[in-house]
Protein backbone atom coordinates (compact mmCIF):
# COMPACT_ATOMS: atom_id res chain seq x y z
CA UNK A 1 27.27 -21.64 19.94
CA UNK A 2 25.87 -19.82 16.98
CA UNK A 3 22.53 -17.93 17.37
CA UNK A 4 20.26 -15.71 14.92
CA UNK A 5 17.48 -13.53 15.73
CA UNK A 6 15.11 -12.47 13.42
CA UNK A 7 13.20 -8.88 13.31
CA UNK A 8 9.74 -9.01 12.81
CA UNK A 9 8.71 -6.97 9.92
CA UNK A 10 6.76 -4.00 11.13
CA UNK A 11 3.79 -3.03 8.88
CA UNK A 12 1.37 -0.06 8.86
CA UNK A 13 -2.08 -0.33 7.98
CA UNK A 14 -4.22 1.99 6.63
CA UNK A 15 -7.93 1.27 6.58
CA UNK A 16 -9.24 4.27 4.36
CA UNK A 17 -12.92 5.08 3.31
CA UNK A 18 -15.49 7.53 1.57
CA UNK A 19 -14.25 9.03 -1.64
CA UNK A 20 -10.23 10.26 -2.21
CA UNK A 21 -9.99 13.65 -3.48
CA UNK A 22 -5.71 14.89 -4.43
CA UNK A 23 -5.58 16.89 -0.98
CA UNK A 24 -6.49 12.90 0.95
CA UNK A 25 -3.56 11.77 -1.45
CA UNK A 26 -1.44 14.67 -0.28
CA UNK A 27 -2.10 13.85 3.26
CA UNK A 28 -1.50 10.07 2.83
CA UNK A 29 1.52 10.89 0.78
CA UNK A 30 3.09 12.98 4.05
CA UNK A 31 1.66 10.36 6.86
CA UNK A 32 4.00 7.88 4.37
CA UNK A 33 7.03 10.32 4.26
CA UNK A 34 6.56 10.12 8.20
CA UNK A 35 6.60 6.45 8.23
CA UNK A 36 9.61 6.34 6.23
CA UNK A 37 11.18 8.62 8.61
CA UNK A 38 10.60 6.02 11.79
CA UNK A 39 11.70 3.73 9.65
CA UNK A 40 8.83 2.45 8.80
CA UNK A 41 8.94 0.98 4.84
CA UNK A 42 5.98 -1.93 4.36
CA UNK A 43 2.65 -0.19 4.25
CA UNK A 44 -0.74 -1.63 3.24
CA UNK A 45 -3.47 0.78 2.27
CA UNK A 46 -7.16 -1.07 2.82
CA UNK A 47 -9.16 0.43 -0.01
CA UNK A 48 -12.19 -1.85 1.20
CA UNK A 49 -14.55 1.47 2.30
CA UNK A 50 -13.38 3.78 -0.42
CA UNK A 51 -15.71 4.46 -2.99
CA UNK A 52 -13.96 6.77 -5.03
CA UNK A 53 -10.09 7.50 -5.76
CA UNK A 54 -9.51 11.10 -7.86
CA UNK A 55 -7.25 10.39 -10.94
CA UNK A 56 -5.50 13.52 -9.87
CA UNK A 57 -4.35 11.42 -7.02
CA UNK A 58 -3.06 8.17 -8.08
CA UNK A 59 0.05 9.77 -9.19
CA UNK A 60 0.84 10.23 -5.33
CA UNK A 61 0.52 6.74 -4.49
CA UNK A 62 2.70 5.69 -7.86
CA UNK A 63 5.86 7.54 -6.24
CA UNK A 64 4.82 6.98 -2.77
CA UNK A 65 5.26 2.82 -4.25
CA UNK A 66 8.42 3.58 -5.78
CA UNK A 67 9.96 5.72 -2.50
CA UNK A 68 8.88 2.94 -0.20
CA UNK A 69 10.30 0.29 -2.85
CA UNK A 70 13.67 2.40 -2.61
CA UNK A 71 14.25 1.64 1.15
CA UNK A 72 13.55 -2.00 0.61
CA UNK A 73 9.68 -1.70 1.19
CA UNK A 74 6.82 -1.79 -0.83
CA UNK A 75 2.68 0.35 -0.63
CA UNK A 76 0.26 -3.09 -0.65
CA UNK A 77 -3.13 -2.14 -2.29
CA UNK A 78 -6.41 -3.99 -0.35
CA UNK A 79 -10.15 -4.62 -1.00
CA UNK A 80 -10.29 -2.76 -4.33
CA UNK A 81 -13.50 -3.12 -5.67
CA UNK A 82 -14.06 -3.57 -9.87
CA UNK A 83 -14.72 -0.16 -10.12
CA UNK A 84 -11.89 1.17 -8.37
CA UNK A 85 -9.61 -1.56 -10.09
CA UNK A 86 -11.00 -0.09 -13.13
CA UNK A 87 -9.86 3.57 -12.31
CA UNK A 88 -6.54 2.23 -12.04
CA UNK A 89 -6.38 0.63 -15.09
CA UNK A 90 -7.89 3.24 -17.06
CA UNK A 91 -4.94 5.47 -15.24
CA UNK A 92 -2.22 2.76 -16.70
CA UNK A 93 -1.75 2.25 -12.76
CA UNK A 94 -2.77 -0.85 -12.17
CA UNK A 95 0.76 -2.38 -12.92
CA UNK A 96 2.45 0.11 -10.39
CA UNK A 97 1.04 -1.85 -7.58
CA UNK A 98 0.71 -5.15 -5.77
CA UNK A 99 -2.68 -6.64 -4.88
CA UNK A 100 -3.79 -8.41 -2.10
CA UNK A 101 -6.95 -9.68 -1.80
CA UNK A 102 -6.85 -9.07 2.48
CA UNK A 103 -4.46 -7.61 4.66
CA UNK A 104 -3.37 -11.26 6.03
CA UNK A 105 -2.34 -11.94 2.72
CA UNK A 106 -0.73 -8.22 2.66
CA UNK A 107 1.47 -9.11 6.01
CA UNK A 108 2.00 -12.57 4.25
CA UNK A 109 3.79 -11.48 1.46
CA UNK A 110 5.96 -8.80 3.14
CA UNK A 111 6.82 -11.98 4.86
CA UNK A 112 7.72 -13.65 2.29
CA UNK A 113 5.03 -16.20 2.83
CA UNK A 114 2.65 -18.55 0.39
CA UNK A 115 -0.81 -17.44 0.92
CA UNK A 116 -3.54 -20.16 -0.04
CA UNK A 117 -5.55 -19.46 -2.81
């Protein structure tokens, strides 16, 4: 008999809101390093309540992408509005991260799943 068991993946959510200043991006930046220390890797970060994301900031979620990419995991960006889609693109940012247009679709692709459109 042959048998396989697969591991759920284990995802953390972060439902933020109000306006991100650097020291919030600092703060989410070490809550991450923490995550990665459980062994935690596949975040999503619900940007749904956030009205405002300081430039000065983005940088921290850039690396914090790349570090969770590194350890086979990946930072999931969630209910960006247009304007805060257009802070990241007038950052250059915008290609640095994957969008999801709700968290189901979020879990769904760290699953490796079709979402429907």
């Amino acid at each position: 008999m042959s048998a396989m068991t697969e591991q759920p993946i284990r995802i953390q959510v972060l439902r933020l809101r109000g306006e991100l200043t650097l020291e919030d991006s600092l703060k989410i930046k070490n809550l991450i390093a923490e995550y990665l220390k459980g062994g935690l890797m596949h975040v999503v970060l619900n940007l749904e309540n956030v009205s405002h994301i300081h430039l000065s900031g983005l940088p921290v979620f850039v690396e914090r992408a790349k570090r969770l990419r590194e350890y086979g995991g990946d930072l999931k960006l969630v209910g960006l509005s247009t304007y805060l889609m257009h802070i990241l693109e007038l950052a250059g940012s915008s290609r640095d991260f994957d969008f999801c247009r709700s968290e189901e679709e979020a879990s769904a692709r760290f699953s490796g799943l079709q979402v429907a459109a």
